[in-house]
Protein backbone atom coordinates (compact mmCIF):
# COMPACT_ATOMS: atom_id res chain seq x y z
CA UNK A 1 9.76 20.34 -2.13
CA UNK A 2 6.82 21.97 0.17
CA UNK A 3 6.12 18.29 2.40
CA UNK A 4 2.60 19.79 2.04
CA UNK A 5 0.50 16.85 1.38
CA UNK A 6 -2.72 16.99 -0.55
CA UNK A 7 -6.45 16.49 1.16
CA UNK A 8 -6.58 13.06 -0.28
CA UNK A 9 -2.89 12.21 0.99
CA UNK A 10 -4.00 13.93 4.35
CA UNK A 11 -7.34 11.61 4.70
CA UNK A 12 -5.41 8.59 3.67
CA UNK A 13 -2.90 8.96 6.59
CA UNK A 14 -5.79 9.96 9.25
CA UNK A 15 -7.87 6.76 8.44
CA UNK A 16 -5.24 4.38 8.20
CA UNK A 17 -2.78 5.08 10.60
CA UNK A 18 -1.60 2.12 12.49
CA UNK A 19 0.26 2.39 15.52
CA UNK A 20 3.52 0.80 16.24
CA UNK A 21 2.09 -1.45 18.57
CA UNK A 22 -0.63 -2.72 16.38
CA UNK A 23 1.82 -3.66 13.55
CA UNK A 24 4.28 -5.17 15.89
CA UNK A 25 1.13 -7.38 17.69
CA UNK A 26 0.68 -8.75 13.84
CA UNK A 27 1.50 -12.22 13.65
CA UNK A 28 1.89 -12.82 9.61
CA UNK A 29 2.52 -9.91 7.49
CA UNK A 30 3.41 -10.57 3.47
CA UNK A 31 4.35 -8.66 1.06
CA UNK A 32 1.86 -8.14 -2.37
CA UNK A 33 3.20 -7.99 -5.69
CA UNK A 34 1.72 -5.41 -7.91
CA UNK A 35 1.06 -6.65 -11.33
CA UNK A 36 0.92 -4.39 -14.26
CA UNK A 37 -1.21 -4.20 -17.42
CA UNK A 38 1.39 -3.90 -21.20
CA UNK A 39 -0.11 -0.35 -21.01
CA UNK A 40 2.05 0.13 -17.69
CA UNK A 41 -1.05 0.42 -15.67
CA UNK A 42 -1.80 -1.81 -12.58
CA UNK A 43 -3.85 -4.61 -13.26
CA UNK A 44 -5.99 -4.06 -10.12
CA UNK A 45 -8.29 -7.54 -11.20
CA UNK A 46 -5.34 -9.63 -10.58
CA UNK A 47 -4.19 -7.38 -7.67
CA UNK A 48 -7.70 -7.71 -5.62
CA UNK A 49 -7.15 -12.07 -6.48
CA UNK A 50 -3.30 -11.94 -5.16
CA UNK A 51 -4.78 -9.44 -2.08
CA UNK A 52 -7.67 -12.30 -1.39
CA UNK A 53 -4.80 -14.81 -1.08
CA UNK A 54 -3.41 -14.11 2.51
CA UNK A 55 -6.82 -12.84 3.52
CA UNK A 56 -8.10 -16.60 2.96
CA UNK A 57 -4.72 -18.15 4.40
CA UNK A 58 -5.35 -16.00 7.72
CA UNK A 59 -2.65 -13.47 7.38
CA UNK A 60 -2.43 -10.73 9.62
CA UNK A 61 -1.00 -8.45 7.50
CA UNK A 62 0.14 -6.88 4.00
CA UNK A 63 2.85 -4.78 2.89
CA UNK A 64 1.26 -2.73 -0.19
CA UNK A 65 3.82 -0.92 -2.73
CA UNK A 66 7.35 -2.46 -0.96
CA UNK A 67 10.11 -3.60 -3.14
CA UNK A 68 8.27 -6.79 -3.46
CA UNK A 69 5.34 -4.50 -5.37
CA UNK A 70 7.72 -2.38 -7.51
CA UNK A 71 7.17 0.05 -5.02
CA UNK A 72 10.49 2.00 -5.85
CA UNK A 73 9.32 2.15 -9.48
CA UNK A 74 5.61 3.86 -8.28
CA UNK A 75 5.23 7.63 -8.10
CA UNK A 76 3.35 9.08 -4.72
CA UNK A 77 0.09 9.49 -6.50
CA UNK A 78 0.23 5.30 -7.48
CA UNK A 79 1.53 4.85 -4.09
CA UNK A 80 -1.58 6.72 -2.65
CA UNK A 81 -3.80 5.21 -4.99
CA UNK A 82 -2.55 1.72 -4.32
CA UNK A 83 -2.67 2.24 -1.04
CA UNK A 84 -6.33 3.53 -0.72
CA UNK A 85 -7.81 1.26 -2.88
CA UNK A 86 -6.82 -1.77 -0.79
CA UNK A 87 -7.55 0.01 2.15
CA UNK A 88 -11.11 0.84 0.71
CA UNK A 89 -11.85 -2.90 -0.78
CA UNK A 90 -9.78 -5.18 2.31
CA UNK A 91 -9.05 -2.91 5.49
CA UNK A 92 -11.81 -4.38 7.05
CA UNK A 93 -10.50 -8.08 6.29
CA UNK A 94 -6.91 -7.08 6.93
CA UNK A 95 -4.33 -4.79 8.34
CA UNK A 96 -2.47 -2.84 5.27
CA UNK A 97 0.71 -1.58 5.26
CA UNK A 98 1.52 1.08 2.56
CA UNK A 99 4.95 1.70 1.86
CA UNK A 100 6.08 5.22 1.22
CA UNK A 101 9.53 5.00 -0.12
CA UNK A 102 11.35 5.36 -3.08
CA UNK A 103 14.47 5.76 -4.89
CA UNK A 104 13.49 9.64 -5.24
CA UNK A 105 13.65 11.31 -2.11
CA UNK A 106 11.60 13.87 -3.30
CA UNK A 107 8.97 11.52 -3.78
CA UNK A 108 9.79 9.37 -0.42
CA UNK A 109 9.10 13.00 1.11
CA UNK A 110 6.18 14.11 -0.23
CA UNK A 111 4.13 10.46 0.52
């Protein structure tokens, strides 16, 4: 276990870095659930349509890859991917929120 992150994991945290502040100025922040194809992949069509949701209800706010998303069950590469991909298609429309944890706190470490 190095903690060295990778130059994707390293750009990730550089453009999306809220500050403390910011998240606790938020005035509606919800959780997304991550739905999953039978192959085990996510199903990032019905993702996007459950992301749209709170964007269109005026939330301030989401939570990507929490328990609510399975987020415990995700390695740090789906984390990261998760994470970037709503960043890249809704950051503009709405603060996100990745989660980082996980049962393994190897992997809790590395994200």
């Amino acid at each position: 276990m190095t903690g060295i992150r990778s130059r994707d994991q390293q750009r990730l945290l550089l453009v999306s870095k809220l500050k403390t502040d910011e998240i606790k100025s938020l005035r509606l922040i919800t959780a997304i659930k991550t739905p999953y194809l039978p192959d085990g992949r996510f199903d990032l069509e019905a993702y996007d349509a459950l992301v749209h949701m709170p964007i269109e209800d005026g939330a301030d706010g989401i939570i990507v890859g929490g328990t609510t998303g399975e987020g415990q069950l995700m390695s740090s590469d789906e984390h990261i991917m998760l994470i970037g991909h709503t960043i890249n298609c809704f950051g503009t429309s709405i603060k996100v929120i990745g989660n980082t944890g996980s049962n393994s706190t190897q992997e809790a470490f590395i994200c």
